[in-house]
PDB file of N, CA and C in Angstrom:
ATOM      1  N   UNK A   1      98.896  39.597  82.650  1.00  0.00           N
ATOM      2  CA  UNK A   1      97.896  39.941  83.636  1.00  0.00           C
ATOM      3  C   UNK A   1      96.532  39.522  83.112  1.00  0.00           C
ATOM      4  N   UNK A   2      95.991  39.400  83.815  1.00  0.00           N
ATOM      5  CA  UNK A   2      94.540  38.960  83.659  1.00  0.00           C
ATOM      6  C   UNK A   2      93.938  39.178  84.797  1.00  0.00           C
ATOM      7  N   UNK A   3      92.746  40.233  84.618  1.00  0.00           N
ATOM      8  CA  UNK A   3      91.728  40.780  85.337  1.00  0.00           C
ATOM      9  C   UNK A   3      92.224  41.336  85.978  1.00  0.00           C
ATOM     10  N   UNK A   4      93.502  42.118  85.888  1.00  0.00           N
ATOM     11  CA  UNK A   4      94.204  42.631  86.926  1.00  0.00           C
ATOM     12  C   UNK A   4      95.140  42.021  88.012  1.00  0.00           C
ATOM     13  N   UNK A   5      95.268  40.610  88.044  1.00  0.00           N
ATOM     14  CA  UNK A   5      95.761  39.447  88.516  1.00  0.00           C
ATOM     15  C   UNK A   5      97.001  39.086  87.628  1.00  0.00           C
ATOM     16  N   UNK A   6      97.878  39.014  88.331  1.00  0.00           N
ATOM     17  CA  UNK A   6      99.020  38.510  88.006  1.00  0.00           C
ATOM     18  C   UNK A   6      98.924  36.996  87.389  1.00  0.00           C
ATOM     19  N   UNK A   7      99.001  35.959  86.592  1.00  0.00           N
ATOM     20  CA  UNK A   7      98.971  34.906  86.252  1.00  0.00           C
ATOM     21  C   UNK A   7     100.008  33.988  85.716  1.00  0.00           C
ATOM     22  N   UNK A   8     100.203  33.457  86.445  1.00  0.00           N
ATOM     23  CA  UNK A   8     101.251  32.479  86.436  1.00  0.00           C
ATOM     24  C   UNK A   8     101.146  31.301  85.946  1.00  0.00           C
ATOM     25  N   UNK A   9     101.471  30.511  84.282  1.00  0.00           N
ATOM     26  CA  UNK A   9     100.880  29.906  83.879  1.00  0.00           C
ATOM     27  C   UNK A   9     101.854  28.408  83.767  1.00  0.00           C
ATOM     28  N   UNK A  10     103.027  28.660  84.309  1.00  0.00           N
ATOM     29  CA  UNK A  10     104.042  27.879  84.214  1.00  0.00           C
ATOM     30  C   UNK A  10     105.366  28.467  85.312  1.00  0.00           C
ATOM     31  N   UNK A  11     105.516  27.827  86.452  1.00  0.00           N
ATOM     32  CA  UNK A  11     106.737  28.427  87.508  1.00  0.00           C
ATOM     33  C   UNK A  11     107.976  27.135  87.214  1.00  0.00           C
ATOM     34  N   UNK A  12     108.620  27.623  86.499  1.00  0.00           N
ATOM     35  CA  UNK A  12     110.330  26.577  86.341  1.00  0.00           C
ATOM     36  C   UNK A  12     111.328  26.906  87.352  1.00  0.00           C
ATOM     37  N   UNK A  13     111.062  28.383  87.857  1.00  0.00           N
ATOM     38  CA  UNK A  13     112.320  28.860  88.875  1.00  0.00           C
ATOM     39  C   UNK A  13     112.241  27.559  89.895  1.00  0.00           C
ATOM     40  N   UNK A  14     113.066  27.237  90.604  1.00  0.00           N
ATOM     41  CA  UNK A  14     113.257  26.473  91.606  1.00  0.00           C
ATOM     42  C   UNK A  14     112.593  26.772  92.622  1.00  0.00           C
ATOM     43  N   UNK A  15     112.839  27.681  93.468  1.00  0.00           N
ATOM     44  CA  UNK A  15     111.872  28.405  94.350  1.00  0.00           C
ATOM     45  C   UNK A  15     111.053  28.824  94.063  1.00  0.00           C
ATOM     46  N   UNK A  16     110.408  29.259  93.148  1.00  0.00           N
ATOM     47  CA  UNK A  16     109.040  29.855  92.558  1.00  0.00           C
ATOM     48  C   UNK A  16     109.323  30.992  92.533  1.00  0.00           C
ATOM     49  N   UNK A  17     108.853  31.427  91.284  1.00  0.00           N
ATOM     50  CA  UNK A  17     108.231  33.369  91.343  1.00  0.00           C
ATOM     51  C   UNK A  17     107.330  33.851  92.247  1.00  0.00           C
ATOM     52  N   UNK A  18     106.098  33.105  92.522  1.00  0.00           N
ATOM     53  CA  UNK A  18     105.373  33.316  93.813  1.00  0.00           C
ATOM     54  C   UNK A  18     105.508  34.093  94.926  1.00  0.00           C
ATOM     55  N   UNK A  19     106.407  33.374  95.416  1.00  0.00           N
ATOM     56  CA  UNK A  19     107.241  34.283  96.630  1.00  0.00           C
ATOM     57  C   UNK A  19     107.956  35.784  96.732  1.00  0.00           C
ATOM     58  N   UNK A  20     108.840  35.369  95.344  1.00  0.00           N
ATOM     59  CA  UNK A  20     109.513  36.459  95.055  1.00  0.00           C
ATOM     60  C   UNK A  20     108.718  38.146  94.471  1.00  0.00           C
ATOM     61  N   UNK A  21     106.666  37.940  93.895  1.00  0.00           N
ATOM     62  CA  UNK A  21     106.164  38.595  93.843  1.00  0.00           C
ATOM     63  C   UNK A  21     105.404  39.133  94.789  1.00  0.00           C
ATOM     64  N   UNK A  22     105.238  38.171  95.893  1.00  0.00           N
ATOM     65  CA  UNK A  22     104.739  38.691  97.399  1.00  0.00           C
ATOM     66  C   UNK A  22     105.923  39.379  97.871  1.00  0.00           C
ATOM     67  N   UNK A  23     107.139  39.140  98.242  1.00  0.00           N
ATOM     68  CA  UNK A  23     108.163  39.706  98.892  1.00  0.00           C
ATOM     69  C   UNK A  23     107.824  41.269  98.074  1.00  0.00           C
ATOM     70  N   UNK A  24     107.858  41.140  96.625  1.00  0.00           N
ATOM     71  CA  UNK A  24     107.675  42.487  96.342  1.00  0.00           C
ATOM     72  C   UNK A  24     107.023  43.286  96.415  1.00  0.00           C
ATOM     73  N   UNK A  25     106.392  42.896  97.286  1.00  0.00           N
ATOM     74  CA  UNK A  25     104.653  43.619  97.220  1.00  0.00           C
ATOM     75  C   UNK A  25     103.491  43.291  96.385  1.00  0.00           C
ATOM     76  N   UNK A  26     103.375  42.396  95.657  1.00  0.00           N
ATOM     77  CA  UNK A  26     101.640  41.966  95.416  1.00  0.00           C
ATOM     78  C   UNK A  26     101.274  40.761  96.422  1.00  0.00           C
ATOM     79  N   UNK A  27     100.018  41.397  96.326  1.00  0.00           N
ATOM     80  CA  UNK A  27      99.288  40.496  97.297  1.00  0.00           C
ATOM     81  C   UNK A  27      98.688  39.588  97.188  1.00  0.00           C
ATOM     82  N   UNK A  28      99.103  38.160  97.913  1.00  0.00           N
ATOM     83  CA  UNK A  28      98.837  36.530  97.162  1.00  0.00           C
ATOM     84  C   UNK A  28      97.224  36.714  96.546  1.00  0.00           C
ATOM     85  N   UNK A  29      95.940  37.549  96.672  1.00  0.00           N
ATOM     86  CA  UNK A  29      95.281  37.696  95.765  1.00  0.00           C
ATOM     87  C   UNK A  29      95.047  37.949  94.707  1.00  0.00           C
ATOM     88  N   UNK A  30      96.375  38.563  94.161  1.00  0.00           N
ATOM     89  CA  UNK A  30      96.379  38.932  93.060  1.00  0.00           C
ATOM     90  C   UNK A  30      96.959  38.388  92.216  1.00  0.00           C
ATOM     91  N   UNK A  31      97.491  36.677  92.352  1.00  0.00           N
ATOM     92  CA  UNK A  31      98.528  36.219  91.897  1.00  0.00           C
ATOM     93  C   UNK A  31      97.279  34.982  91.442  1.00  0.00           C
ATOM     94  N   UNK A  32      97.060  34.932  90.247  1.00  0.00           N
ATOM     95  CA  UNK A  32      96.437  33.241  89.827  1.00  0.00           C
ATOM     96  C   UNK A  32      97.493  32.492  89.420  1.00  0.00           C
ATOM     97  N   UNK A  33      97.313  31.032  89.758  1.00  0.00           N
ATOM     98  CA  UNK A  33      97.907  29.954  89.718  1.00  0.00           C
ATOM     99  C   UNK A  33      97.061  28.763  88.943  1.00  0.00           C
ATOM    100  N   UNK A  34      96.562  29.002  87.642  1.00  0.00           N
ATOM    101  CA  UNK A  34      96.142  27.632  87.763  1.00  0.00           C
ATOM    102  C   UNK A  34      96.435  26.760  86.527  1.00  0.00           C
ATOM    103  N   UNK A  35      98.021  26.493  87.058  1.00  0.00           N
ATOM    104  CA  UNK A  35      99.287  25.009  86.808  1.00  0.00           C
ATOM    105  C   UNK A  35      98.637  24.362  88.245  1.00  0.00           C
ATOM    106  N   UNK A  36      98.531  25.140  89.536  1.00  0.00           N
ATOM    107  CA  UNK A  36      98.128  24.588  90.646  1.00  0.00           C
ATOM    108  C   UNK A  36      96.817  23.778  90.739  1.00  0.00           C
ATOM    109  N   UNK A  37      96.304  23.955  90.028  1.00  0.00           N
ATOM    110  CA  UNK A  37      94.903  23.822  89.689  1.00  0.00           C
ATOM    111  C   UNK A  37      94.781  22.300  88.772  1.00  0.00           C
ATOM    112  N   UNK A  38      95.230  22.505  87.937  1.00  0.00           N
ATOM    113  CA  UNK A  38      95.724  21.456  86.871  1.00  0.00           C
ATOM    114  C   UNK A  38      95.962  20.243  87.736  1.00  0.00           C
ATOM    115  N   UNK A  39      97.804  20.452  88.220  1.00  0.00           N
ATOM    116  CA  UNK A  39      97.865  19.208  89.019  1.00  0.00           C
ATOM    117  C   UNK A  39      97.228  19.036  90.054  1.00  0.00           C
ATOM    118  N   UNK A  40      96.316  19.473  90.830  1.00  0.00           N
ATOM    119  CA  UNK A  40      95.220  19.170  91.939  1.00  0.00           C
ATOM    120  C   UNK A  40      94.832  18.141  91.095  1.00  0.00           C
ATOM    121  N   UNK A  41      93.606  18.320  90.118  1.00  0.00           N
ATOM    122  CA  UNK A  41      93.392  17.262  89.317  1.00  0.00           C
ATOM    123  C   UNK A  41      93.718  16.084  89.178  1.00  0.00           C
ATOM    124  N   UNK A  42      94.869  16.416  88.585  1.00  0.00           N
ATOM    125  CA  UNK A  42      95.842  14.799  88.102  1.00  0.00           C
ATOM    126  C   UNK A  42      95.724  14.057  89.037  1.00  0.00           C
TER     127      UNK A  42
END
C-alpha cells in the first residue's frame, strides 16, 4: 500500500488483479498502476 492506495507494481495474472480488487470492493481510486504509466511512455 502506498498512501493508502493499493499499488500494483507488476500484474502477470492473465486477467489482471485489477478487476478482481474492484469486484471486491476497492474502489478503482484506490488502486495505483504505474507499470501503466511506464508503458504509456514507451
Amino acid at each position: 500500500m502506498l498512501d493508502e492506495k493499493i499499488c500494483i507494481e507488476y500484474d502477470g495474472i492473465e486477467h489482471g488483479i485489477f478487476d478482481d480488487l474492484v469486484e471486491a470492493g476497492v474502489p478503482e481510486n484506490h488502486i495505483e498502476l504505474p507499470y501503466m504509466t511506464e508503458l504509456k511512455r514507451a
